[in-house]
C-alpha atoms as a PDB file:
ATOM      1  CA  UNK A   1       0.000   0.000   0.000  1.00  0.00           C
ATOM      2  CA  UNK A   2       0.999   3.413  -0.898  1.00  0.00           C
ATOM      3  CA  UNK A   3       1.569   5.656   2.256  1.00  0.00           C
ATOM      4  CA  UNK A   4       2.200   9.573   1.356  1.00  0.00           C
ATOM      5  CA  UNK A   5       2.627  12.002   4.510  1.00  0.00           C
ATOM      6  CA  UNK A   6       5.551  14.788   5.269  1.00  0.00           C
ATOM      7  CA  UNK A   7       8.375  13.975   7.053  1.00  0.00           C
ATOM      8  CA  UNK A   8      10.632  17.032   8.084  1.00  0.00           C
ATOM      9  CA  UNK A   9       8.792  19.196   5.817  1.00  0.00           C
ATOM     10  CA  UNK A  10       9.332  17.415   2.980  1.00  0.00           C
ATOM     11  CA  UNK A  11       6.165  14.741   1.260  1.00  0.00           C
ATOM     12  CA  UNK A  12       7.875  11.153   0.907  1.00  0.00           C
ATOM     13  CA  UNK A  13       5.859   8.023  -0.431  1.00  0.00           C
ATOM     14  CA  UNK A  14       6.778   4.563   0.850  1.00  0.00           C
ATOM     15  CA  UNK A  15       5.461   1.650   0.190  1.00  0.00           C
ATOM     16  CA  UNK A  16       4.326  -0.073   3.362  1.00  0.00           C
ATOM     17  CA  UNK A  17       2.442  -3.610   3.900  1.00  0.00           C
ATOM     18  CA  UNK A  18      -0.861  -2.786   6.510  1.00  0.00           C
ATOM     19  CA  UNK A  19       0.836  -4.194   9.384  1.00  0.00           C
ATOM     20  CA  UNK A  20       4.330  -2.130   9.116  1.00  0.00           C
ATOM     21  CA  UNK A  21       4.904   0.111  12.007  1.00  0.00           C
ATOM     22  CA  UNK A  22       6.461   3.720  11.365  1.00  0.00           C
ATOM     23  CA  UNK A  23       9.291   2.877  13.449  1.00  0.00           C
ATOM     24  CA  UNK A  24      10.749   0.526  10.819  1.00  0.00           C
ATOM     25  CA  UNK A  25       9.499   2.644   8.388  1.00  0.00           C
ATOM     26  CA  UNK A  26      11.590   5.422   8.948  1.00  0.00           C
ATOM     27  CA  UNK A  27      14.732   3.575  10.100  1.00  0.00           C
ATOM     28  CA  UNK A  28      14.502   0.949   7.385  1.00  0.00           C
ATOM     29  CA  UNK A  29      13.088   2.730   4.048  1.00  0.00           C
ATOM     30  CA  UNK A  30      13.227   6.099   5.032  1.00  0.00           C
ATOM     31  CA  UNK A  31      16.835   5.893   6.661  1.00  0.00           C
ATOM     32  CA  UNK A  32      15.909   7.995  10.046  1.00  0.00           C
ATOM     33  CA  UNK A  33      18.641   6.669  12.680  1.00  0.00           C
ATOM     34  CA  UNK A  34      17.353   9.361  15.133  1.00  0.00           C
ATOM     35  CA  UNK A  35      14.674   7.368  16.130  1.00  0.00           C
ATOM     36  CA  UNK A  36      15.318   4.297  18.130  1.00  0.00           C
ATOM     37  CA  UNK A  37      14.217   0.614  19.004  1.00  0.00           C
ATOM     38  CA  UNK A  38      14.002   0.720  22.269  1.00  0.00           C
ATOM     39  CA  UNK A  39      11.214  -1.361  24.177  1.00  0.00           C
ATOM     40  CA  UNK A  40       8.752  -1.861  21.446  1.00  0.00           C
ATOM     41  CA  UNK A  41       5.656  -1.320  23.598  1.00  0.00           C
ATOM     42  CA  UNK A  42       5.210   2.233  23.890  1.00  0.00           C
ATOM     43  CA  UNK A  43       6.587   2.510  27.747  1.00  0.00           C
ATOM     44  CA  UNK A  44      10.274   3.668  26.765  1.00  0.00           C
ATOM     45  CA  UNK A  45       9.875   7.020  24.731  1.00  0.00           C
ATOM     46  CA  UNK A  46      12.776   5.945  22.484  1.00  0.00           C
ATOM     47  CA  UNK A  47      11.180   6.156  19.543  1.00  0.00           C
ATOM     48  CA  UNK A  48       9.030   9.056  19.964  1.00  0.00           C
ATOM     49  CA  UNK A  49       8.418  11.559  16.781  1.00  0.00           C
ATOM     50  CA  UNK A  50       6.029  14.086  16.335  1.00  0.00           C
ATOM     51  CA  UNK A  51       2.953  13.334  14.641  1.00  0.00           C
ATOM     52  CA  UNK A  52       0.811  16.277  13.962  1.00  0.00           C
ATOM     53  CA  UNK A  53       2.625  18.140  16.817  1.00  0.00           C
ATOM     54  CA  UNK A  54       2.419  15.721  19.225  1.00  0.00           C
ATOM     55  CA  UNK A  55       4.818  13.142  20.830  1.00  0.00           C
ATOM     56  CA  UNK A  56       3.501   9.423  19.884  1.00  0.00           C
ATOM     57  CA  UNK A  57       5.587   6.316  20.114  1.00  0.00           C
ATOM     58  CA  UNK A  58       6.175   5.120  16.849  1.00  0.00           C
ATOM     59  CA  UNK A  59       6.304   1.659  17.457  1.00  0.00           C
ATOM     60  CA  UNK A  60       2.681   1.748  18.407  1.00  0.00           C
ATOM     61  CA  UNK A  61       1.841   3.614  14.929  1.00  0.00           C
ATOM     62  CA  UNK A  62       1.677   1.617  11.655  1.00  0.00           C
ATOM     63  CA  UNK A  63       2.935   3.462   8.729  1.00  0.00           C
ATOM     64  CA  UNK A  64      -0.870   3.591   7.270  1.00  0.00           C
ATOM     65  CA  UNK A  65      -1.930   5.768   9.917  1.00  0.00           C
ATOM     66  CA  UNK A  66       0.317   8.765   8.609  1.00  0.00           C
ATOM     67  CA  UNK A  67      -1.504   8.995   5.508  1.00  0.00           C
ATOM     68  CA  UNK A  68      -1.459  12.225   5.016  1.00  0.00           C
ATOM     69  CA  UNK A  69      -0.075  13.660   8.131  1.00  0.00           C
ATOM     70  CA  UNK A  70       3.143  15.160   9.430  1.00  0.00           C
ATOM     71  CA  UNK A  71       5.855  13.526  11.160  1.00  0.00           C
ATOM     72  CA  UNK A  72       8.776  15.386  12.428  1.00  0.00           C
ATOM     73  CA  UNK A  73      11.996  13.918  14.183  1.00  0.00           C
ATOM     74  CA  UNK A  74      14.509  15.793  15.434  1.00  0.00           C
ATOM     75  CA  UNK A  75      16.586  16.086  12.131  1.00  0.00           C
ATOM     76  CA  UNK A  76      13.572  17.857  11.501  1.00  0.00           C
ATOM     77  CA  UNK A  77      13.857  20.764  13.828  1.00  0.00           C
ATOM     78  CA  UNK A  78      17.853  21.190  13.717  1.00  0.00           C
ATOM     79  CA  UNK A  79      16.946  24.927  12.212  1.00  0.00           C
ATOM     80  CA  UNK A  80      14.643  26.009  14.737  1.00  0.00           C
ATOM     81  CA  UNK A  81      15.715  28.482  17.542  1.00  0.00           C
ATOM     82  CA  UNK A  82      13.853  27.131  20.182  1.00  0.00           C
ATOM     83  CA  UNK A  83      14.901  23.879  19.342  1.00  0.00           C
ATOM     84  CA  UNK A  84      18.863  24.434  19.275  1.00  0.00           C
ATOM     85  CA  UNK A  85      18.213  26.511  22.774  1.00  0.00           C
ATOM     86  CA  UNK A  86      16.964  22.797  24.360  1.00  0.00           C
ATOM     87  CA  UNK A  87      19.529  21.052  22.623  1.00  0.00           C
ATOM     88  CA  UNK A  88      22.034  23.506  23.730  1.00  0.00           C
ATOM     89  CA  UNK A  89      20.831  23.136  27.411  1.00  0.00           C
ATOM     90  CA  UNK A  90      20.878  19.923  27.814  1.00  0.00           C
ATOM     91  CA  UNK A  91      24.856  19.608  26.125  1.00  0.00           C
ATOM     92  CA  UNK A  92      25.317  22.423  28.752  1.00  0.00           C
ATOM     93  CA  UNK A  93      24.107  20.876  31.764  1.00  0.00           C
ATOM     94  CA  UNK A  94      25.031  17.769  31.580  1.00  0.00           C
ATOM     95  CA  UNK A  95      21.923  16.230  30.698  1.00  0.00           C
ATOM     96  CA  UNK A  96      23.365  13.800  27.822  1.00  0.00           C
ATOM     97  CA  UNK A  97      25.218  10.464  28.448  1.00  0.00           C
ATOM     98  CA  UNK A  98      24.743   7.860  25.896  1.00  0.00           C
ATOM     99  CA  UNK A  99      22.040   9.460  23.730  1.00  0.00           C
ATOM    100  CA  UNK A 100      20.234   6.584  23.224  1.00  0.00           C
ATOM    101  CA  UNK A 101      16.768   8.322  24.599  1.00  0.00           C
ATOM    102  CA  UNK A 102      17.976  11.857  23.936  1.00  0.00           C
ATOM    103  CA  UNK A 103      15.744  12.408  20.898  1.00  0.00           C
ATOM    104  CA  UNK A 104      12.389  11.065  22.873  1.00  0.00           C
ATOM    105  CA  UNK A 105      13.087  13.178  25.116  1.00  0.00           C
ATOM    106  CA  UNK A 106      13.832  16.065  23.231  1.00  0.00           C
ATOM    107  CA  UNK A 107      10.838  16.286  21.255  1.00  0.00           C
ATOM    108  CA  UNK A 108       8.619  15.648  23.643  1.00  0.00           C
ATOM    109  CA  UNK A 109       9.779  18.675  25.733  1.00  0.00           C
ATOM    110  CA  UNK A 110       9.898  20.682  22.075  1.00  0.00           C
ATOM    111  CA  UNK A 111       6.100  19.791  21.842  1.00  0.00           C
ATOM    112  CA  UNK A 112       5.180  20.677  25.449  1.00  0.00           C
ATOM    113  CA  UNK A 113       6.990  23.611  25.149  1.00  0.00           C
ATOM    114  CA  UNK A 114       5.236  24.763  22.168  1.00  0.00           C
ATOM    115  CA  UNK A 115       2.059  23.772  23.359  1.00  0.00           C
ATOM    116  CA  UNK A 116       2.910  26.213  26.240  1.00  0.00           C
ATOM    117  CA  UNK A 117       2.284  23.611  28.637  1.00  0.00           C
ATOM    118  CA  UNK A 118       5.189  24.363  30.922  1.00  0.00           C
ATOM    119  CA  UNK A 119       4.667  26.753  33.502  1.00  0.00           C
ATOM    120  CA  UNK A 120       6.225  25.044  36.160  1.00  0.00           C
ATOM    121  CA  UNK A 121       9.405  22.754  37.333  1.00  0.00           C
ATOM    122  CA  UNK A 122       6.229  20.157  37.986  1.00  0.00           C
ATOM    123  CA  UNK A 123       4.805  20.453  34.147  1.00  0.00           C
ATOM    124  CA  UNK A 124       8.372  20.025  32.943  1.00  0.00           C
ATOM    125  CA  UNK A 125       8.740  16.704  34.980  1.00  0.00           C
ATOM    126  CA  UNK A 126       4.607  15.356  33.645  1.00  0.00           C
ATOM    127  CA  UNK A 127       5.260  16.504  30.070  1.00  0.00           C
ATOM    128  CA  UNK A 128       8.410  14.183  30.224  1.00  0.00           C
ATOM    129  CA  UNK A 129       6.545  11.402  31.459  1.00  0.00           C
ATOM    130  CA  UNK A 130       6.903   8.066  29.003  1.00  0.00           C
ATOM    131  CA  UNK A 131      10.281   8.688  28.029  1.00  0.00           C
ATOM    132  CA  UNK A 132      13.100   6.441  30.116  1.00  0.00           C
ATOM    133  CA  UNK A 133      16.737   7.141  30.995  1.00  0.00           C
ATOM    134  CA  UNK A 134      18.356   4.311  32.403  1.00  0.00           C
ATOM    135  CA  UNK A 135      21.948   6.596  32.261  1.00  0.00           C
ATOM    136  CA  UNK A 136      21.798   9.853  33.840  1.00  0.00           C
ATOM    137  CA  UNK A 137      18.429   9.790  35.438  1.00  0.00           C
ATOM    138  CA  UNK A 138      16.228  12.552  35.280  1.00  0.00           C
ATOM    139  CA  UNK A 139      17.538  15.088  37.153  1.00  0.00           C
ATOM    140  CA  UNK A 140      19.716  16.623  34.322  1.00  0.00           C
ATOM    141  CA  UNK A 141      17.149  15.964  31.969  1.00  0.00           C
ATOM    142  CA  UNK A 142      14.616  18.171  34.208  1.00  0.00           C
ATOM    143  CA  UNK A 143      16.877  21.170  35.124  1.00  0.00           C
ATOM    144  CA  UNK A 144      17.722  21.423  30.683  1.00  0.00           C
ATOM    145  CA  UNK A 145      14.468  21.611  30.241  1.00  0.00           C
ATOM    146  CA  UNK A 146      13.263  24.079  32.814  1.00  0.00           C
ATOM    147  CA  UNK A 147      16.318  26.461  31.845  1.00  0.00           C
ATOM    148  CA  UNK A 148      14.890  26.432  28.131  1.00  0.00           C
ATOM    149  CA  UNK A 149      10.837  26.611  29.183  1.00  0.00           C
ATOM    150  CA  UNK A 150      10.874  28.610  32.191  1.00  0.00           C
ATOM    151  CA  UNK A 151      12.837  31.611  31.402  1.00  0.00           C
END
């Protein structure tokens, strides 16, 4: 089946059986390494992208259901301020390790952020709920994205 949708702004077809999640979609046809196989049942956050604006797991999503829609990763938003002032943050405070659940975590702060939903140190920890760091905790993670949302 023919899927069409935009990914990073730009409309790609694929060719996609009805069963085919987006995960393997993007890392296997569409050649997306920023998003990760982590635990394959929505609970890690590792392969989050944006779809529509919001954060979804893609391993939950099969490629069908982006007909038409947007899906941005974070190769996606490398040009946008707000975006390099999160990425920025967390280099600067220590917030990366191995990277492996960086992007998840990224975007869904980007999305929160956007969404305005951070007003507080306690929305920045519940919009970063569903995304897993088994290296540096959370702690980091929290404090990069406060100094971006909370100014």
């Amino acid at each position: 089946m023919l899927v069409k949708f935009r990914l990073n702004g730009k409309e790609v077809e694929v060719d996609a059986s009805p069963n085919e999640i987006l995960l393997d979609t993007l890392r296997l046809k569409l050649g997306v390494r920023s998003v990760k196989r982590g635990c394959e049942r929505g609970e890690c956050g590792t392969c989050t992208v944006l779809l529509n604006g919001d954060p979804v797991t893609s391993c939950l999503i099969l490629t069908p259901q982006v007909d038409g829609a947007e899906v941005i990763t974070v190769e996606g938003l490398e040009n946008d301020p707000k975006f390099k002032e999160l990425v920025e943050n967390f280099v600067n405070e220590g917030a990366i390790q191995c990277g492996f659940c960086t992007p998840g975590f990224l975007l869904t702060a980007y999305a929160a952020m956007v969404k305005q939903k951070i007003k507080t140190l306690e929305d920045v920890r519940k919009s970063l709920e569903g995304n897993l760091c088994r290296c540096t905790g959370y702690v980091k993670i929290i404090e990069a994205v406060a100094k971006t949302a909370l100014k």
